[in-house]
C-alpha atoms as a PDB file:
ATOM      1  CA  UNK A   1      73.781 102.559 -32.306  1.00  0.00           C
ATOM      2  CA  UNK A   2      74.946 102.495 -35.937  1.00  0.00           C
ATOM      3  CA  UNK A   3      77.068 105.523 -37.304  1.00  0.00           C
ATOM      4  CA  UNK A   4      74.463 106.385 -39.470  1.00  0.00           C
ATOM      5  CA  UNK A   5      71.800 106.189 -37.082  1.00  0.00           C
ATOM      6  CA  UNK A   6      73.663 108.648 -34.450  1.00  0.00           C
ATOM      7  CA  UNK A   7      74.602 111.001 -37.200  1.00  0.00           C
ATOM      8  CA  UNK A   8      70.784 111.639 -37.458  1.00  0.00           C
ATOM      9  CA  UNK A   9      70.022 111.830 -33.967  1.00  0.00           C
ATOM     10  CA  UNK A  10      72.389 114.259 -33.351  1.00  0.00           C
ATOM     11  CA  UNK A  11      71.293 116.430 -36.294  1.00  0.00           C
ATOM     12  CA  UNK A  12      67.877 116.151 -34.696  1.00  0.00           C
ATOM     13  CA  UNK A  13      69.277 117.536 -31.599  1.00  0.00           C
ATOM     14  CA  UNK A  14      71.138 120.358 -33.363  1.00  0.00           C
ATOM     15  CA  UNK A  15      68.156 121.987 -35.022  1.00  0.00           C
ATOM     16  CA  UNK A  16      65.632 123.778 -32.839  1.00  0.00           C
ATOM     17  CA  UNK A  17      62.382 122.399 -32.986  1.00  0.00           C
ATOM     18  CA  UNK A  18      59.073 124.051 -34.808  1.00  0.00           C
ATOM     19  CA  UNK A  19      56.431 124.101 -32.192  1.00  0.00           C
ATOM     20  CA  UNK A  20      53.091 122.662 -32.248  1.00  0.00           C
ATOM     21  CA  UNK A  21      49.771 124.649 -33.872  1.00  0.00           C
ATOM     22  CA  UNK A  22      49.691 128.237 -32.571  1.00  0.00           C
ATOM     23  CA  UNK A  23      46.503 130.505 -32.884  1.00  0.00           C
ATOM     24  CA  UNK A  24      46.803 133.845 -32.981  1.00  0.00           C
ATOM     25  CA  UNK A  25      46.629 137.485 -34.701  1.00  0.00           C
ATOM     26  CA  UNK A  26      49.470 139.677 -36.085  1.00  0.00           C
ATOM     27  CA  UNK A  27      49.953 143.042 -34.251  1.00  0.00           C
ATOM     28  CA  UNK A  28      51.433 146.057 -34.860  1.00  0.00           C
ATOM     29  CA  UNK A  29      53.108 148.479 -32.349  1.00  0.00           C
ATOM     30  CA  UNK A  30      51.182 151.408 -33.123  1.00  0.00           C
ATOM     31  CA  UNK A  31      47.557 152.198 -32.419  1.00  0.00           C
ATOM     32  CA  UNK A  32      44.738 153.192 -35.364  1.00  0.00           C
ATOM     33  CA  UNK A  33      45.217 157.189 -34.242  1.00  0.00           C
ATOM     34  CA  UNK A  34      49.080 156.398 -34.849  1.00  0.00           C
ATOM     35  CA  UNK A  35      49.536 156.364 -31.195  1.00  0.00           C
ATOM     36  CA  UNK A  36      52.244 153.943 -29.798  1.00  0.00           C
ATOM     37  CA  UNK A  37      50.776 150.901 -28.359  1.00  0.00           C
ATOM     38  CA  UNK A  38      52.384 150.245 -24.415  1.00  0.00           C
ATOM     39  CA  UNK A  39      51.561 147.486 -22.120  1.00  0.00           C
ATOM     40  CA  UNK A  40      47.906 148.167 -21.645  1.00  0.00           C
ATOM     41  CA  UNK A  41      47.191 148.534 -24.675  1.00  0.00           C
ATOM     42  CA  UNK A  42      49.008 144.934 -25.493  1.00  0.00           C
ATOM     43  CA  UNK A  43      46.842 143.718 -22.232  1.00  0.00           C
ATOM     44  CA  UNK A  44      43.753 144.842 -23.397  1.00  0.00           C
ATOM     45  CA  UNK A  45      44.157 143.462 -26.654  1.00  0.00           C
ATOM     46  CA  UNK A  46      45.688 139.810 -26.100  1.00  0.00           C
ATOM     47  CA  UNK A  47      42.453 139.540 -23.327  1.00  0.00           C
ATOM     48  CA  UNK A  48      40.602 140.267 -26.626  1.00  0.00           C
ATOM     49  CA  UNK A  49      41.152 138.038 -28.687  1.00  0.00           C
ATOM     50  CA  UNK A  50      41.654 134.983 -26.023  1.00  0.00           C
ATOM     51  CA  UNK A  51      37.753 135.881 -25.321  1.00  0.00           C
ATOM     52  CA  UNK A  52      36.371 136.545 -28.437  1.00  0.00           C
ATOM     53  CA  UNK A  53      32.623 135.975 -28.934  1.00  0.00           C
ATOM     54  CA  UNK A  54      32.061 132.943 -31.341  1.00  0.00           C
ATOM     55  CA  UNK A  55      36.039 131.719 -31.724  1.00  0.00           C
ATOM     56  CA  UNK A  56      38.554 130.054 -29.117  1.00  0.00           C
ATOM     57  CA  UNK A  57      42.049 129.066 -29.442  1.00  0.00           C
ATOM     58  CA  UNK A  58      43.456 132.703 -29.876  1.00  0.00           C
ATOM     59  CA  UNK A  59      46.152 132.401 -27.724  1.00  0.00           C
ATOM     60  CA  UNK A  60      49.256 133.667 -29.733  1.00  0.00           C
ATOM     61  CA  UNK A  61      50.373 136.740 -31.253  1.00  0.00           C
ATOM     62  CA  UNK A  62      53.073 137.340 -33.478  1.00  0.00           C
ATOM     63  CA  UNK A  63      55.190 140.826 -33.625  1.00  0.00           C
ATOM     64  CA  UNK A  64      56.711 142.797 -36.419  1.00  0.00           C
ATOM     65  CA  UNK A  65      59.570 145.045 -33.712  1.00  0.00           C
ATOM     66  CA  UNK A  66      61.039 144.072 -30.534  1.00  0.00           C
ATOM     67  CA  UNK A  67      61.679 147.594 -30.004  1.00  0.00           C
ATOM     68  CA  UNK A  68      59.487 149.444 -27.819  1.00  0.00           C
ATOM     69  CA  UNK A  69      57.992 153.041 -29.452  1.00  0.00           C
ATOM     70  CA  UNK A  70      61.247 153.114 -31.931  1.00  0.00           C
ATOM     71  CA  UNK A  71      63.691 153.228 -28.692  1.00  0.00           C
ATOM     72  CA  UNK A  72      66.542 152.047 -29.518  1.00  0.00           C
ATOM     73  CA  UNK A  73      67.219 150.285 -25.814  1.00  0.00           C
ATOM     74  CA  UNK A  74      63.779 149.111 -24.020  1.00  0.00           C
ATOM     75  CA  UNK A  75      62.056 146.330 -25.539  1.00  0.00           C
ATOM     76  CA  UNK A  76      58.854 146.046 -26.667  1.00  0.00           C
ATOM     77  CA  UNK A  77      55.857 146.124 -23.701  1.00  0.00           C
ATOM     78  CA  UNK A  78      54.054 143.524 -25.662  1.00  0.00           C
ATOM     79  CA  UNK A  79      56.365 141.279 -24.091  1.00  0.00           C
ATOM     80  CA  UNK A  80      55.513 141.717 -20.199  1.00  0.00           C
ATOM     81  CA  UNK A  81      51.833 141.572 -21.622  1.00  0.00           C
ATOM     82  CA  UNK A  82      52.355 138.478 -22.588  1.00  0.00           C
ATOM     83  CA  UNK A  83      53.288 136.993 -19.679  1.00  0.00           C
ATOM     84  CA  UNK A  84      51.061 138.275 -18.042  1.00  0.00           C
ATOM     85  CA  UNK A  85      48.042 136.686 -20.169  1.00  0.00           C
ATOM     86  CA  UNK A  86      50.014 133.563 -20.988  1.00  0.00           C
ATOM     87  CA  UNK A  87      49.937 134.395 -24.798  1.00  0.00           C
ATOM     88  CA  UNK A  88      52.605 132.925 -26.916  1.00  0.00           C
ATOM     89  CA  UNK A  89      54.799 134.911 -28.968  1.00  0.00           C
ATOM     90  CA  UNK A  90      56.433 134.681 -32.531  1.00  0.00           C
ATOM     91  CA  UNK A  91      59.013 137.483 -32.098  1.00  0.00           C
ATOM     92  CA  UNK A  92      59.756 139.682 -34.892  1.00  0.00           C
ATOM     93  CA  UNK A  93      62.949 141.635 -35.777  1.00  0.00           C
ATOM     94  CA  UNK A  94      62.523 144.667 -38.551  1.00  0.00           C
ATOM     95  CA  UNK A  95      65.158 144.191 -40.611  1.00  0.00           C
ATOM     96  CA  UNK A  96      64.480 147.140 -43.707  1.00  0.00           C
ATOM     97  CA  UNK A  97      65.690 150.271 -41.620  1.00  0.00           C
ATOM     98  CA  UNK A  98      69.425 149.436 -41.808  1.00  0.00           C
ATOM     99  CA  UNK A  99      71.993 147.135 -39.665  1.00  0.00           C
ATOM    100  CA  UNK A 100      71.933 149.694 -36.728  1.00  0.00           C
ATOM    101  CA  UNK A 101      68.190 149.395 -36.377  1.00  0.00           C
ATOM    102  CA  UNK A 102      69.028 145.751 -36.837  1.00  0.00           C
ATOM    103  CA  UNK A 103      71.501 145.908 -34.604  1.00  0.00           C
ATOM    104  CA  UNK A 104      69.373 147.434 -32.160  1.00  0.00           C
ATOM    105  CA  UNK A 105      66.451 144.944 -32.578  1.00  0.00           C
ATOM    106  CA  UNK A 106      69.067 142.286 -31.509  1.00  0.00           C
ATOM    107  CA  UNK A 107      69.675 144.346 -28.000  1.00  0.00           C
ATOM    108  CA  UNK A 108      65.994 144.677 -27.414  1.00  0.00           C
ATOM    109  CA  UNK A 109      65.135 140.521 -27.856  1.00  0.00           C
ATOM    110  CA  UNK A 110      68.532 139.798 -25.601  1.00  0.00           C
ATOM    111  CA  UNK A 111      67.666 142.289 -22.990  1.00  0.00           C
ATOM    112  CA  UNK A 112      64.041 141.042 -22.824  1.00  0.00           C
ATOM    113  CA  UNK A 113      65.655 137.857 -22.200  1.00  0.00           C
ATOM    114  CA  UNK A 114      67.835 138.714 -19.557  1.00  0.00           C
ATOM    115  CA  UNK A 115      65.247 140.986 -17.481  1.00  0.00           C
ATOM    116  CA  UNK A 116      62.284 138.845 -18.016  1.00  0.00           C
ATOM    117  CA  UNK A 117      64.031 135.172 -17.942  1.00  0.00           C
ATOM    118  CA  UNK A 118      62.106 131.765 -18.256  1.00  0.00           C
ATOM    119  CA  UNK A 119      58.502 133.703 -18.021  1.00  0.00           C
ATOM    120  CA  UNK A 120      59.524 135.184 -21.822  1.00  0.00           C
ATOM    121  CA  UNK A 121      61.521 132.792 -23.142  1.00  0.00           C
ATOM    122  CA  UNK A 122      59.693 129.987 -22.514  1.00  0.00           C
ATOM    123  CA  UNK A 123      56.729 131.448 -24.627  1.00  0.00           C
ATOM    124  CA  UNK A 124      58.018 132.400 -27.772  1.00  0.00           C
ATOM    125  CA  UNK A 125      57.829 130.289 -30.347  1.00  0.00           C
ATOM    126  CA  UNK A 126      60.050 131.489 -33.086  1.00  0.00           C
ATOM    127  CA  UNK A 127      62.158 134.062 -33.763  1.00  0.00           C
ATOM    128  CA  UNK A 128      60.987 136.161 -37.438  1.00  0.00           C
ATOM    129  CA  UNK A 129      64.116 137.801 -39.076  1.00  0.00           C
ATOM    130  CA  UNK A 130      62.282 140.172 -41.380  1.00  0.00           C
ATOM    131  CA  UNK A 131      58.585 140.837 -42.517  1.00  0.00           C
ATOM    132  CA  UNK A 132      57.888 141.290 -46.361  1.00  0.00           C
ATOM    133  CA  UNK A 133      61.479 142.477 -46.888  1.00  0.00           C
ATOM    134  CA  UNK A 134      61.775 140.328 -50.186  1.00  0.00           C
ATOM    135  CA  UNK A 135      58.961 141.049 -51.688  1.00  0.00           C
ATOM    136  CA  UNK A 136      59.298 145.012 -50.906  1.00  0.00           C
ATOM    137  CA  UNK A 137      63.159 144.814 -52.961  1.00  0.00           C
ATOM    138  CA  UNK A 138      61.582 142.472 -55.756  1.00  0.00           C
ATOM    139  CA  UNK A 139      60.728 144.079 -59.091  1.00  0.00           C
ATOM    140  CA  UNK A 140      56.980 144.138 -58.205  1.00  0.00           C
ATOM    141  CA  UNK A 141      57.439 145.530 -54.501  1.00  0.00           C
ATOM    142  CA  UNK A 142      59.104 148.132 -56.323  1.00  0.00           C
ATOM    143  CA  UNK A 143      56.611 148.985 -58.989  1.00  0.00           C
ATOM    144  CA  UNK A 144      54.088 149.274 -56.213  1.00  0.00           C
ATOM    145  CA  UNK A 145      56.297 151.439 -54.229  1.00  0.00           C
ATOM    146  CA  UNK A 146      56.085 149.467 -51.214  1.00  0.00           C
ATOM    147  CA  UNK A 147      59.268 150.896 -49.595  1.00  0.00           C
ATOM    148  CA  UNK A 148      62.544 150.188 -48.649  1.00  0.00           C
ATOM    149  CA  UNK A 149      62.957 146.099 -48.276  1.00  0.00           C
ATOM    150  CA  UNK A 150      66.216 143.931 -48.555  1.00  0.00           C
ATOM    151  CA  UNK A 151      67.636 141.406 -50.546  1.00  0.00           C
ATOM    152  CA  UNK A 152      68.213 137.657 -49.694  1.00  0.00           C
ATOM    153  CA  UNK A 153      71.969 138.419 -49.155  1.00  0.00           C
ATOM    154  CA  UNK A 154      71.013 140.731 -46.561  1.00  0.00           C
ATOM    155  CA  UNK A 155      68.182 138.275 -44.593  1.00  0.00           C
ATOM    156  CA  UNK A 156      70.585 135.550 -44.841  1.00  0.00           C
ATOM    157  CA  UNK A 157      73.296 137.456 -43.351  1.00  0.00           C
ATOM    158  CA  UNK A 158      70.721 138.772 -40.400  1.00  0.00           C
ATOM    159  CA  UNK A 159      69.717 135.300 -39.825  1.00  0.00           C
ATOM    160  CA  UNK A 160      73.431 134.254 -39.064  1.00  0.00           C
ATOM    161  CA  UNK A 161      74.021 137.099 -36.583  1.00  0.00           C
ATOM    162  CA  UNK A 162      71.342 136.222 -34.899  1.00  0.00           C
ATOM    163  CA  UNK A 163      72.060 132.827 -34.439  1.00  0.00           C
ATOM    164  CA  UNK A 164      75.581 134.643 -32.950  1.00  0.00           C
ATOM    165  CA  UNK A 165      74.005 137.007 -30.777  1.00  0.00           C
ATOM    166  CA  UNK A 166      71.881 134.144 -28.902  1.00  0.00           C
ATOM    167  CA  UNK A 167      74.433 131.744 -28.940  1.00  0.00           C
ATOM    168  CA  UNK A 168      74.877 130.047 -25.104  1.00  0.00           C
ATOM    169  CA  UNK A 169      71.215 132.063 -24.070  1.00  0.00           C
ATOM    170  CA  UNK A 170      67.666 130.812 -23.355  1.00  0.00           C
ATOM    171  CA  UNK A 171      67.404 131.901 -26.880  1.00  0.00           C
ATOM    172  CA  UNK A 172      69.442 129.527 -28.833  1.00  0.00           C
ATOM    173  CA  UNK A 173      66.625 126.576 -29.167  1.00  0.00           C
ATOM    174  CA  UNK A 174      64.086 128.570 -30.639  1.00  0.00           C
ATOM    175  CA  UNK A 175      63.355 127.797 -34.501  1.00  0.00           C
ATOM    176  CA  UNK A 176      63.792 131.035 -36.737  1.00  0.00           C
ATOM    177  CA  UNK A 177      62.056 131.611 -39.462  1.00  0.00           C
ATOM    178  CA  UNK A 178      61.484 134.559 -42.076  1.00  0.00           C
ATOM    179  CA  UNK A 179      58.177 136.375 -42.971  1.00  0.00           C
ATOM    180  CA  UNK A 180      56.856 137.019 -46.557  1.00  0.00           C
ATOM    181  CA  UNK A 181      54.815 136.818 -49.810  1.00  0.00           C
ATOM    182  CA  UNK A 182      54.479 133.754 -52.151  1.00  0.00           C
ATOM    183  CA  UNK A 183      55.311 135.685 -54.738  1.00  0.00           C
ATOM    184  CA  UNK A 184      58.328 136.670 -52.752  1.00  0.00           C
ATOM    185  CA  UNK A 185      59.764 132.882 -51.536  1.00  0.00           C
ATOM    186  CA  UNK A 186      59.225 131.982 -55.345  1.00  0.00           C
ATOM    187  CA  UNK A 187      61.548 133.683 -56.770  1.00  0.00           C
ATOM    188  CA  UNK A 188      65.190 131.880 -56.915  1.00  0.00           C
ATOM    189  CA  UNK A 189      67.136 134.238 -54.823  1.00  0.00           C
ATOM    190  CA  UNK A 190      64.854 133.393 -51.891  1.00  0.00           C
ATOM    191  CA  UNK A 191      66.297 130.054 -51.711  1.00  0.00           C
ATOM    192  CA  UNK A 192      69.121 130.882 -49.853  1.00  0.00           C
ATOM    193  CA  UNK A 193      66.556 132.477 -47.081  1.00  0.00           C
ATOM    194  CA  UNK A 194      64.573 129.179 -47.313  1.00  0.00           C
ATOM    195  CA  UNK A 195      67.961 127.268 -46.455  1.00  0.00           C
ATOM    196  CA  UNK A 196      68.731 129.490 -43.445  1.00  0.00           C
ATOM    197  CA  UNK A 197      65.410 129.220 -41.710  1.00  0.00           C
ATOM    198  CA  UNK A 198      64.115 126.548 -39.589  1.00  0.00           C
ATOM    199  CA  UNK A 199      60.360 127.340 -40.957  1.00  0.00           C
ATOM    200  CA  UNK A 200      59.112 129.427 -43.287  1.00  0.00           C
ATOM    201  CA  UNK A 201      56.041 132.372 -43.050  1.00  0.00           C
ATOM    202  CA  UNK A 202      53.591 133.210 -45.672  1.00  0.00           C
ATOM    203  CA  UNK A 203      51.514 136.223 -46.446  1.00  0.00           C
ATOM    204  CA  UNK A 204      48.789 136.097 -48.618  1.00  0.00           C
ATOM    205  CA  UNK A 205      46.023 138.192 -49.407  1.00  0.00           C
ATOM    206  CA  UNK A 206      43.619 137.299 -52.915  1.00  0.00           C
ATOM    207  CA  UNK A 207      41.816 140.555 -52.422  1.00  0.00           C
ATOM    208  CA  UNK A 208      45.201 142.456 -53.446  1.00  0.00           C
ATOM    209  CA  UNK A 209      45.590 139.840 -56.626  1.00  0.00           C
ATOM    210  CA  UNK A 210      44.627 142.116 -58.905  1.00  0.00           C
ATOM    211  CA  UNK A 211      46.744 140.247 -61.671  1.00  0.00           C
ATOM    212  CA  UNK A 212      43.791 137.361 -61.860  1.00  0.00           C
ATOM    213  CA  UNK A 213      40.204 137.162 -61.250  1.00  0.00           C
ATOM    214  CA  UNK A 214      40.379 137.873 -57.287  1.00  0.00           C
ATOM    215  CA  UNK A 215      36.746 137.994 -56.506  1.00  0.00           C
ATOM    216  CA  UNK A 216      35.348 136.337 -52.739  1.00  0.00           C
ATOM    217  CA  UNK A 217      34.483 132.993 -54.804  1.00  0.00           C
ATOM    218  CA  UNK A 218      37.525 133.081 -56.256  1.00  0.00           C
ATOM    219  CA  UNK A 219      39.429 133.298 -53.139  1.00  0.00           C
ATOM    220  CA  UNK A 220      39.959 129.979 -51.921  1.00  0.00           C
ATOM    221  CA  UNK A 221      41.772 128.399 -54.761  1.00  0.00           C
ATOM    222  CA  UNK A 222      43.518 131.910 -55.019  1.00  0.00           C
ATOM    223  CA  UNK A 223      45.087 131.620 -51.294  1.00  0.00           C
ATOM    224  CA  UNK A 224      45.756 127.532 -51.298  1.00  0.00           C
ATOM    225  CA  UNK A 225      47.608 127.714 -54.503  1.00  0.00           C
ATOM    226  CA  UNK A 226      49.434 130.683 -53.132  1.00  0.00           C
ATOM    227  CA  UNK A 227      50.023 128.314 -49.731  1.00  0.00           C
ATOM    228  CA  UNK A 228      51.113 125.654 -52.401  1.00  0.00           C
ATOM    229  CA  UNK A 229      53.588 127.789 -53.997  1.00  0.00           C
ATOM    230  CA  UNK A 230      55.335 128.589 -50.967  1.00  0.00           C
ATOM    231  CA  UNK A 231      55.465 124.835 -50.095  1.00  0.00           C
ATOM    232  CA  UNK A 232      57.086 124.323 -53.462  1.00  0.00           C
ATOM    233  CA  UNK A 233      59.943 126.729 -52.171  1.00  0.00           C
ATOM    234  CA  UNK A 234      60.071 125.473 -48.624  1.00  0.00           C
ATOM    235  CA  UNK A 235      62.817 122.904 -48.893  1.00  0.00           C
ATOM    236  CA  UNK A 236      60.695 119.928 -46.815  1.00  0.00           C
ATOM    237  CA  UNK A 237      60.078 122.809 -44.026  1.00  0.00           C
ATOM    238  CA  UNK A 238      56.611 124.207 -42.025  1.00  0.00           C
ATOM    239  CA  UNK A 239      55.003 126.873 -43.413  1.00  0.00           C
ATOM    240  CA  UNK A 240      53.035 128.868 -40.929  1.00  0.00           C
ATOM    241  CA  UNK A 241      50.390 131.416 -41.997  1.00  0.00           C
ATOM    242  CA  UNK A 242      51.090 134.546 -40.724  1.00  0.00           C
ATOM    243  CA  UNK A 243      49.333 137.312 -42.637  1.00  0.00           C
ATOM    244  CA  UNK A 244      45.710 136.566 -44.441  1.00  0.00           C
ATOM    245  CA  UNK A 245      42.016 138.346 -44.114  1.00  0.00           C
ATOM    246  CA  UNK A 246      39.785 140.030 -46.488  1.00  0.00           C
ATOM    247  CA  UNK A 247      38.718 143.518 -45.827  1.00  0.00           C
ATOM    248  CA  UNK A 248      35.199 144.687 -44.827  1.00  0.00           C
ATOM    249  CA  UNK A 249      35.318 148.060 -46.036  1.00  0.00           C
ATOM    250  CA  UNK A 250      38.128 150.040 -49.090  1.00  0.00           C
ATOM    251  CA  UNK A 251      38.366 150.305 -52.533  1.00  0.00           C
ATOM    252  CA  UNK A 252      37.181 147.636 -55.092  1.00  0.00           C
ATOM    253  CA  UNK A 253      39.992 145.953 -56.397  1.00  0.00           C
ATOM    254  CA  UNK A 254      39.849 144.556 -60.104  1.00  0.00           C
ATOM    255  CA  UNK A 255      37.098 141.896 -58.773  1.00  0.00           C
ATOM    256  CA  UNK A 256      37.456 141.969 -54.758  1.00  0.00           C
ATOM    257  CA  UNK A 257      35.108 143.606 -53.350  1.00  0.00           C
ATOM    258  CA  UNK A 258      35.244 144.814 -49.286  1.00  0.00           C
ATOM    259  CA  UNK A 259      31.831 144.488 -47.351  1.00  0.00           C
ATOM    260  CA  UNK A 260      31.015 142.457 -44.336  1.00  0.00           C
ATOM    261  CA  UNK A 261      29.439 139.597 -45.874  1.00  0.00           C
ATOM    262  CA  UNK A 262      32.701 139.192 -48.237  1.00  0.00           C
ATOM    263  CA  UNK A 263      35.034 139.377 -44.847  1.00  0.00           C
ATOM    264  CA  UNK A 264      33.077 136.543 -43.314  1.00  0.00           C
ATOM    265  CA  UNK A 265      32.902 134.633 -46.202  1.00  0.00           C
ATOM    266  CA  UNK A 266      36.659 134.775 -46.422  1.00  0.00           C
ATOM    267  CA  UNK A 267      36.722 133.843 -42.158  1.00  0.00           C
ATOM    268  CA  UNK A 268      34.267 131.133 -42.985  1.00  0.00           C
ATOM    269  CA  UNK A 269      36.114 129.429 -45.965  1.00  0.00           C
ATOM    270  CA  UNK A 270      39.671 130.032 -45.293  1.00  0.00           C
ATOM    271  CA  UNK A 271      40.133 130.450 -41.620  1.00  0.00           C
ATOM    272  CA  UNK A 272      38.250 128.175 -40.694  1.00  0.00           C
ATOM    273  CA  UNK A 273      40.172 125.617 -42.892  1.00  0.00           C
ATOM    274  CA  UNK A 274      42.991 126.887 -40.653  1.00  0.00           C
ATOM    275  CA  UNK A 275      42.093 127.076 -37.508  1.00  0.00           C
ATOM    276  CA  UNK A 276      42.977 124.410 -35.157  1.00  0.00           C
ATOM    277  CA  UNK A 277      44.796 122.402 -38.139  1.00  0.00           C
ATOM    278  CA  UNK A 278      48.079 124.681 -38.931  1.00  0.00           C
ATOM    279  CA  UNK A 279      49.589 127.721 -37.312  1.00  0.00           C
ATOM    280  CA  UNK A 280      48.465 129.954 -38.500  1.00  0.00           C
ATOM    281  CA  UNK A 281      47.944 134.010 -37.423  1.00  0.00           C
ATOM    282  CA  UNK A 282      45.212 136.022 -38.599  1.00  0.00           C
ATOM    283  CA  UNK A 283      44.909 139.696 -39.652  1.00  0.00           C
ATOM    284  CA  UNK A 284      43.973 141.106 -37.543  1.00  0.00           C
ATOM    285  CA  UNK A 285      42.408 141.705 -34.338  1.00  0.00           C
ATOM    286  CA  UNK A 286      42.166 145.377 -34.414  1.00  0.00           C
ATOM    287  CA  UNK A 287      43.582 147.921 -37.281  1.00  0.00           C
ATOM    288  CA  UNK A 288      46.894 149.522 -36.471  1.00  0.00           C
ATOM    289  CA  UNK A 289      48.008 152.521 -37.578  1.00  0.00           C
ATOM    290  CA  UNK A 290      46.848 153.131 -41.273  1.00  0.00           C
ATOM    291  CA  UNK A 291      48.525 154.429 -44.519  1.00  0.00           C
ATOM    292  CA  UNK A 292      44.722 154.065 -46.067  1.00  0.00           C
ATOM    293  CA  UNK A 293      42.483 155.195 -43.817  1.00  0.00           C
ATOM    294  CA  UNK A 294      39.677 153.975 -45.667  1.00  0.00           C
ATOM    295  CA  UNK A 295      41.073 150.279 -45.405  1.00  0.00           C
ATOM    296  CA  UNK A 296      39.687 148.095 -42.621  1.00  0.00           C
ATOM    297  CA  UNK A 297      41.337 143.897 -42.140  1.00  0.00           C
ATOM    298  CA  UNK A 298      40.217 144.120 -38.116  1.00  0.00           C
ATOM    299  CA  UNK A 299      37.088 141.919 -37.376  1.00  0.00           C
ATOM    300  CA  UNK A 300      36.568 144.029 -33.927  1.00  0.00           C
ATOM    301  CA  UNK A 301      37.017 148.236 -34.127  1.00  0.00           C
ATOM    302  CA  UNK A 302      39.068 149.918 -32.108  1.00  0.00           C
ATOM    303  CA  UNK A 303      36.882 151.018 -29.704  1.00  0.00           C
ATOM    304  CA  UNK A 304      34.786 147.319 -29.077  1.00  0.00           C
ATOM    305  CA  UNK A 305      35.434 143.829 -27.916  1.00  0.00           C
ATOM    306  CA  UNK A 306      32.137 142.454 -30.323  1.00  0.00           C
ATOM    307  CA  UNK A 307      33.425 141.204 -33.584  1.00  0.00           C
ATOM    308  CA  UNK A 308      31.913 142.646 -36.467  1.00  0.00           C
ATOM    309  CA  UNK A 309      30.596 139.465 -38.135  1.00  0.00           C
ATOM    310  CA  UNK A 310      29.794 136.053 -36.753  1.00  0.00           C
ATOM    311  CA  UNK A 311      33.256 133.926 -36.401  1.00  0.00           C
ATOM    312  CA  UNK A 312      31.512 131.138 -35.422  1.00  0.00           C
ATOM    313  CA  UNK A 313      33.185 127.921 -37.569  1.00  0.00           C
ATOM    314  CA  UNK A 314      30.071 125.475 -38.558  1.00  0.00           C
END
């Protein structure tokens, strides 16, 4: 083999490899009453959505916390739930509460390793340093007083103690990868993030757009050249979709209007698109705990397993 030729192969080898198409929904760890969701309620809720009337393929969820109910030992029950229903997982770390709750995180993803072995590590998929962080310490994240975030600096440097911490574990193959907006992984700092990550995960959601026309028929070309942005900043990488939907019932904003007919619209034209053609994960299954309680993403209520709208794909 030429020296050339090697060189690439064993670059190949060195980077962990982005898996094939997952299908799935984003979950939070807290139920809509605020209630902390534990292993049943995982169960119940991966079943769900891998037997949802009128759409297949929802076999993967991705996580915001490894930490179970804010603990800052036990990790997160979602985790034995997934084994348990074979769903695939893209782990997520928090990373805007501080290095300790960082720190933490860490403990929780290595000791889920160590207690539940080949059964958890063999389904996870990717490893998310971060949710929104960028966008929440960016100048607009601000101005909508979206909370504490951090800055690329600090991703980066989460990103490379991680790749410590699971050094020489079941852990160390698995592609990681950072979670946020378009409007985030645009900006030039973000690069750096962009360079650390094996693949990179966009949020998008044209009903928030307020800053253009954002109603339903202006949604598709509002999300695709949002996707297309993010591809401009990806370096050659995957992007996965891991935060999109269209709400069925909240306020009207600028041109976006919620109502059933608008959220299936939005299913029809952009998931659709997605489904079965790039990884993407929907949101969501069921509402979480809610700042707004009058704002509504899930397609099936809390309560019942029948969606509200047809998701049949034609």
């Amino acid at each position: 083999m030429h020296i050339k030729s090697l060189a690439i192969a064993l670059a190949a080898l060195a980077t962990p490899s982005v898996a094939g198409i997952v299908q799935g929904f984003s979950y939070g760890s807290t139920n809509t009453d605020g209630s902390c969701r534990r292993y049943d309620d995982f169960k119940h809720l991966f079943e769900r959505a891998k037997n949802l009337s009128g759409a297949t393929g929802f076999t993967a969820a991705r996580l915001y916390t490894s930490i179970q109910c804010g603990t800052s030992a036990d990790y997160i029950e979602a985790y034995k739930a997934a084994i348990d229903t074979d769903t695939t997982i893209l782990v997520g770390l928090w990373t805007s509460a501080g290095r300790q709750v960082f720190e933490n995180e860490l403990n929780a993803l290595i000791g889920a390793s160590k207690m539940l072995k080949d059964d958890f590590t063999k389904r996870v998929v990717g490893i998310s340093v971060g949710s929104e962080d960028l966008y929440r310490s960016s100048p607009q994240g601000v101005i909508n007083g979206e909370g504490p975030g951090c800055t690329a600096d600090e991703i980066e440097g989460y990103i490379g103690w991680l790749r410590d911490w699971v050094k020489d574990t079941d852990l160390e193959h698995i592609p990681v990868t950072h979670v946020d907006t378009w409007t985030a992984w645009v900006l030039p700092e973000a690069s750096k993030v962009a360079m650390a990550v094996d693949f990179l995960c966009h949020n998008s959601f044209p009903y928030f757009e307020d800053a253009r026309p954002n109603a339903i028929e202006k949604a598709a070309d509002n999300f695709w050249s949002a996707v297309s942005a993010t591809e401009g900043a990806a370096q050659g990488k995957d992007v996965w979709i891991t935060e999109t939907g269209w709400p069925d019932t909240g306020p009207i904003r600028r041109d976006a209007v919620p109502s059933l007919d608008n959220a299936k619209t939005y299913w029809n034209t952009i998931g659709c698109s997605l489904f079965g053609k790039r990884s993407t994960f929907w949101y969501t299954l069921v509402d979480g705990a809610k700042t707004k309680s009058d704002l509504s993403f899930a397609i099936t209520p809390s309560t019942e397993e029948i969606p509200k709208y047809n998701l049949t794909c034609s």
